[in-house]
Structures are given as structure tokens and as C-alpha cells.
C-alpha atoms as a PDB file:
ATOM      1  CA  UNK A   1       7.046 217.806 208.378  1.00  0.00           C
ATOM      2  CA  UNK A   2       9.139 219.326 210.850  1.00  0.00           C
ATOM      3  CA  UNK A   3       6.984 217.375 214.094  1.00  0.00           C
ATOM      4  CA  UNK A   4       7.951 214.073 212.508  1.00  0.00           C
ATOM      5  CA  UNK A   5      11.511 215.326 212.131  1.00  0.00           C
ATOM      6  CA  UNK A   6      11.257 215.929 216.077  1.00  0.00           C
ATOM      7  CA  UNK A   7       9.559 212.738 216.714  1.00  0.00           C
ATOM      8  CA  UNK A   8      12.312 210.849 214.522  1.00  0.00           C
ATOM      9  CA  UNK A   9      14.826 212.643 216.348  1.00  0.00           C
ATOM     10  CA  UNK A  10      13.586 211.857 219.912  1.00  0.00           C
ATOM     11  CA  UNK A  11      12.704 208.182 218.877  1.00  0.00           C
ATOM     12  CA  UNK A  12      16.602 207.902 217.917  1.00  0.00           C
ATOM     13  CA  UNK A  13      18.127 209.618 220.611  1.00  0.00           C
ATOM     14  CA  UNK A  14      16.203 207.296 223.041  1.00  0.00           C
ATOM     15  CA  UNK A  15      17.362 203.988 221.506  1.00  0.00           C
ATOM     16  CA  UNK A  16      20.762 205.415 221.765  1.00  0.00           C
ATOM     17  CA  UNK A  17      19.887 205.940 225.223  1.00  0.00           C
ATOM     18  CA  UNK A  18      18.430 203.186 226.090  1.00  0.00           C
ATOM     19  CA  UNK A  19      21.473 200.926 224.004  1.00  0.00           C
ATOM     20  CA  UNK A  20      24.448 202.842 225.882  1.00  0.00           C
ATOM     21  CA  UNK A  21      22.521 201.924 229.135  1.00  0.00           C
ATOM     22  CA  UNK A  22      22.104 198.479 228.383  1.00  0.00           C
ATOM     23  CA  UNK A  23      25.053 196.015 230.173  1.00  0.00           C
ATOM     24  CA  UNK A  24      28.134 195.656 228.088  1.00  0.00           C
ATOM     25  CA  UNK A  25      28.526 191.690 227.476  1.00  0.00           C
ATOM     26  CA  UNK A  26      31.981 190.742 227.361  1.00  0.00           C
ATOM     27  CA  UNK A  27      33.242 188.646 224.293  1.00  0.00           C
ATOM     28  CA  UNK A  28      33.608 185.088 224.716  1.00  0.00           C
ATOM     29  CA  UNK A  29      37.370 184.052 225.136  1.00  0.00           C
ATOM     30  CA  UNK A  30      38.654 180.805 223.316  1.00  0.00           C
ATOM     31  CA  UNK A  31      41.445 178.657 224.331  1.00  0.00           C
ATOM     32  CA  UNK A  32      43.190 180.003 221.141  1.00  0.00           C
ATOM     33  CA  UNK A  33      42.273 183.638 222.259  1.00  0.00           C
ATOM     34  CA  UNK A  34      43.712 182.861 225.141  1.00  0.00           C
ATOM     35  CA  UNK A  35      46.647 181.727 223.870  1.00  0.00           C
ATOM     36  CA  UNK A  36      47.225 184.506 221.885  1.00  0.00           C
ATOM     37  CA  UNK A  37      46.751 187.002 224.527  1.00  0.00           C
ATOM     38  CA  UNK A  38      49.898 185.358 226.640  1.00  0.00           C
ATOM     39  CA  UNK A  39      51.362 185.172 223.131  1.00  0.00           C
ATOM     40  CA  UNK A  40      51.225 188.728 223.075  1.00  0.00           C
ATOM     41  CA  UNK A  41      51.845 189.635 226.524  1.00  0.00           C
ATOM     42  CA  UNK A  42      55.698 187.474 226.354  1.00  0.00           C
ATOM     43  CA  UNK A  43      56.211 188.943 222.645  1.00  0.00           C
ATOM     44  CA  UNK A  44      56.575 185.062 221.526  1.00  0.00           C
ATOM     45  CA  UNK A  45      55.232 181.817 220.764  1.00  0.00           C
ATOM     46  CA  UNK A  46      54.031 179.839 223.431  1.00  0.00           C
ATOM     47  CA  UNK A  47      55.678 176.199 223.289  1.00  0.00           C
ATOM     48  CA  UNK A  48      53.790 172.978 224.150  1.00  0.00           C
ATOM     49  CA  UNK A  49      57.248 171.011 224.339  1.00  0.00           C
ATOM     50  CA  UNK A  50      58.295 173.417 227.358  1.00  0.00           C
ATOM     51  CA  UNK A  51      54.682 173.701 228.020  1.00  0.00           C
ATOM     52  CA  UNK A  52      54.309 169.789 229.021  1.00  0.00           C
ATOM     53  CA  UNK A  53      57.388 169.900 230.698  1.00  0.00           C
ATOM     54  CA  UNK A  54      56.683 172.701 232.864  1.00  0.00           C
ATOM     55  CA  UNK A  55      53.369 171.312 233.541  1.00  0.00           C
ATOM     56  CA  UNK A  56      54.852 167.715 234.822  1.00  0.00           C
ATOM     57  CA  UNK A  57      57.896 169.130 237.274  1.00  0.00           C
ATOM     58  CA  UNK A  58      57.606 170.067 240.951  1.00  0.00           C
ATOM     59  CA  UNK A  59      59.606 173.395 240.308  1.00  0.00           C
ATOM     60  CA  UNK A  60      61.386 172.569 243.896  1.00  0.00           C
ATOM     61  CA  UNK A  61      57.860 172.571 245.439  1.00  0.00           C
ATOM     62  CA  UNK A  62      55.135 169.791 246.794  1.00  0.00           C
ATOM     63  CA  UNK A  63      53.152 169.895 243.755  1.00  0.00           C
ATOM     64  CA  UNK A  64      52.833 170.095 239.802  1.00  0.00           C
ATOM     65  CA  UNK A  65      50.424 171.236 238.130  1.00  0.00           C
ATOM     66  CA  UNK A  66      49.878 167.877 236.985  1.00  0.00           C
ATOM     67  CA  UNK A  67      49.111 166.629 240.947  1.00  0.00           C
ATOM     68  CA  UNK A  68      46.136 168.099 240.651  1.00  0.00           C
ATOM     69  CA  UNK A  69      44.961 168.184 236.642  1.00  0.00           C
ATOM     70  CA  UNK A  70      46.623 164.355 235.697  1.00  0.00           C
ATOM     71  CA  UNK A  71      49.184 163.777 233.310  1.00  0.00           C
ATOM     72  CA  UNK A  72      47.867 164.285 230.416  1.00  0.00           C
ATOM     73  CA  UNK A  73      45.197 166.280 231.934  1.00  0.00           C
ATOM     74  CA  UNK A  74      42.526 165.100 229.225  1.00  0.00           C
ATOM     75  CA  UNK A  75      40.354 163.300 231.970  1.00  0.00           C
ATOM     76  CA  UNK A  76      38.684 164.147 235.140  1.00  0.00           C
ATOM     77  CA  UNK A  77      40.665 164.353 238.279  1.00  0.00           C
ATOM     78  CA  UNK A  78      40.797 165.266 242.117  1.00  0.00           C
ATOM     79  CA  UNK A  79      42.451 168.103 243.662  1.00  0.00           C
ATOM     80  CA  UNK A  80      45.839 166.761 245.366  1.00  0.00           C
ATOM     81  CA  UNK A  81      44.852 167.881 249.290  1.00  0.00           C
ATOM     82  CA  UNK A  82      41.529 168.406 249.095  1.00  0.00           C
ATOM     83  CA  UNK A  83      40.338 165.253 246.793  1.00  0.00           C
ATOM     84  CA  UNK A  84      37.537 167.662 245.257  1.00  0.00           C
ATOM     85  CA  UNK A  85      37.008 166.251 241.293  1.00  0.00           C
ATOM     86  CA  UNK A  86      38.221 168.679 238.991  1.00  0.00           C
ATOM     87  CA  UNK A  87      36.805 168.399 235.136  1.00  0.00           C
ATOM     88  CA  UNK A  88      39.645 167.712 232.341  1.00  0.00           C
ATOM     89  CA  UNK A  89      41.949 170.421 231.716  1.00  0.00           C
ATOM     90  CA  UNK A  90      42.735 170.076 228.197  1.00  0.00           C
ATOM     91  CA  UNK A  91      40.345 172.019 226.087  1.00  0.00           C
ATOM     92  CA  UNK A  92      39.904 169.499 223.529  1.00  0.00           C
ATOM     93  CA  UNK A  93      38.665 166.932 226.152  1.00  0.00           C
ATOM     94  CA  UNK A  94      36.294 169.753 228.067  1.00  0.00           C
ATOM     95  CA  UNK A  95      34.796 172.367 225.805  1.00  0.00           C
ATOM     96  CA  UNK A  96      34.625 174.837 228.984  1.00  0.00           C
ATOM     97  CA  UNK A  97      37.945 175.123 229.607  1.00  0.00           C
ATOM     98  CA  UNK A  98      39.377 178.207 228.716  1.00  0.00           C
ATOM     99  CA  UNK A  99      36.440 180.567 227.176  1.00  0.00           C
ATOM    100  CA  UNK A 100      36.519 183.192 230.073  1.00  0.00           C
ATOM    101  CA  UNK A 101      39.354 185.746 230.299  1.00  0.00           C
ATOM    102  CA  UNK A 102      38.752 186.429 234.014  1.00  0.00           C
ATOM    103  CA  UNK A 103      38.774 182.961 235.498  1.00  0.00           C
ATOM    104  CA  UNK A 104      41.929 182.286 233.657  1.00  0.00           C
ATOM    105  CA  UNK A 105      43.396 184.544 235.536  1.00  0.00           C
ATOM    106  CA  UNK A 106      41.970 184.063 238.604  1.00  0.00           C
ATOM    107  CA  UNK A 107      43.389 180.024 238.496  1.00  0.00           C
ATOM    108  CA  UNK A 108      46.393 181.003 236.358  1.00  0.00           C
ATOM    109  CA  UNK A 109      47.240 183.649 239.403  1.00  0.00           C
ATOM    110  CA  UNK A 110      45.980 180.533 242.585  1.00  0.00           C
ATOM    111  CA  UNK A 111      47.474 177.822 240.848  1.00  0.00           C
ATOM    112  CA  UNK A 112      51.033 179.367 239.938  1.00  0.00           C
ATOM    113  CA  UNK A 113      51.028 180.644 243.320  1.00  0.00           C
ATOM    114  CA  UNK A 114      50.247 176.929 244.563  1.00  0.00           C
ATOM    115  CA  UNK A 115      53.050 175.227 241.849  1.00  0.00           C
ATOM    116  CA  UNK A 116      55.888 177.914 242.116  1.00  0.00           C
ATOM    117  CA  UNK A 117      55.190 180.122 245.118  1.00  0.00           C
ATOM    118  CA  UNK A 118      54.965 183.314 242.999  1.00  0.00           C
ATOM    119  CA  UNK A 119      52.516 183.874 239.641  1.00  0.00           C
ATOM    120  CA  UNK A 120      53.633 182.686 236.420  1.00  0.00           C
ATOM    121  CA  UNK A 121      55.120 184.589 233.487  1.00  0.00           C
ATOM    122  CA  UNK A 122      53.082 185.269 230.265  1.00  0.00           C
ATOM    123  CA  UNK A 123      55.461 183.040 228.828  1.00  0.00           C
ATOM    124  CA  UNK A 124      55.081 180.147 231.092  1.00  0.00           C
ATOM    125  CA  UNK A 125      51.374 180.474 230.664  1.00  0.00           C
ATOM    126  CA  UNK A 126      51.512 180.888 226.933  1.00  0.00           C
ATOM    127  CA  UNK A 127      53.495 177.668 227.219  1.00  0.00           C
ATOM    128  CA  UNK A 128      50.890 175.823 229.209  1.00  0.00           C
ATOM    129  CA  UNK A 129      48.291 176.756 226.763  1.00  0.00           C
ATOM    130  CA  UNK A 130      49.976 175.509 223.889  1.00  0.00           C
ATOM    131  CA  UNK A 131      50.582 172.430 225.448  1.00  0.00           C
ATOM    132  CA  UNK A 132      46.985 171.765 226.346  1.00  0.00           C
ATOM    133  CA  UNK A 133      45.258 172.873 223.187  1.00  0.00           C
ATOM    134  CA  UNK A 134      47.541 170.724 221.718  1.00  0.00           C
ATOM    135  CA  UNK A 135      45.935 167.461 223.590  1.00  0.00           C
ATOM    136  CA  UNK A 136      43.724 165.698 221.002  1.00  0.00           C
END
């Protein structure tokens, strides 16, 4: 009795073993996790109104973000300088969009840096968000 008891044992630590050795696969993000998270981050609502708005102006730059993504950005377009096809933006219109925490950032960061010379607030990006999940 007390072998098996050893055997269970072993057999028990090993798969704990073996599962804390395993990669750790990071949760799928949705757009509406996403949203939440800048949500969070500002400590308010993100707004589609101010979200379309601040998607269509020039914020005393060359570009918008819509120079690049269309207005509404609910179809494929082409990068403003470079005239490389970019998929639709809106979430509704591209099922990709928005389901990976760390390339949001990573083109949140580029493209702020792109519109407004400097990265955007959680706000503005909350704002953005609801704006495009909004796009039926």
C-alpha cells in the first residue's frame, strides 16, 4: 500500500512538473477587452462621438488617423506614404482587429506617434475603440 502511495505521489508531482513547465498561453484579447482595459486605465468611458472625431482631425499634423485607415475605416485601405494595403480597421468589418493586447500597443504607441507626435492617452485610445466597435 504504501509503494502505490509513492508511485501516486511521484506520478502527481511530475504532471505538476511537467504543467508548470509547459508555455503559458496568453488569453485572447477582444476588441471589447480592449476597450475596457483603456476604460480602466483613464478611470472612464471611452466615447465614440469624441472617438470619430479624434480619429478624422489632423491634430496640427500631416496626417489623421483616418489618412491611412479611411473614413469610416470599415474597408480596406493603403498606408498614406507608403501605399502598402492595410485590412479594415473597424472590428466589426475585420474579425482580427483588435484580439492581441501586444500589437495594440505596439500600433497604438507607432501610430499616435505618427498622428500627434507623442503617444496617445488611455483616454484617447479608449475613445478610438469605442468609436470603431461601434462601426456596424
Amino acid at each position: 500500500m504504501m509503494s502505490l502511495n509513492k508511485i501516486s505521489c511521484a506520478k502527481v508531482a511530475a504532471l505538476a512538473i511537467s504543467a508548470l513547465m509547459l508555455p503559458l498561453v496568453a488569453l485572447a484579447a477582444t476588441p471589447q477587452s480592449e476597450l475596457q482595459r483603456w476604460q480602466q486605465a483613464a478611470g472612464q468611458p471611452g466615447d465614440a462621438g469624441r472617438g470619430q472625431v479624434f480619429f478624422g482631425r489632423r491634430h496640427n499634423g500631416e496626417w489623421s488617423c483616418a489618412s491611412c485607415h479611411g473614413q469610416p475605416p470599415t474597408r480596406d485601405s493603403k498606408h498614406a506614404s507608403t501605399g502598402k494595403k492595410i485590412s479594415a480597421l473597424a472590428p466589426g468589418f475585420n474579425a482580427e482587429r483588435f484580439t492581441d493586447s501586444a500589437k495594440v500597443d505596439k500600433w497604438f504607441k507607432r501610430n499616435c506617434k505618427d498622428v500627434l507626435s507623442r503617444e496617445c492617452t488611455a483616454l484617447e485610445k479608449a475613445d478610438v475603440l469605442a468609436y470603431l466597435i461601434g462601426l456596424k
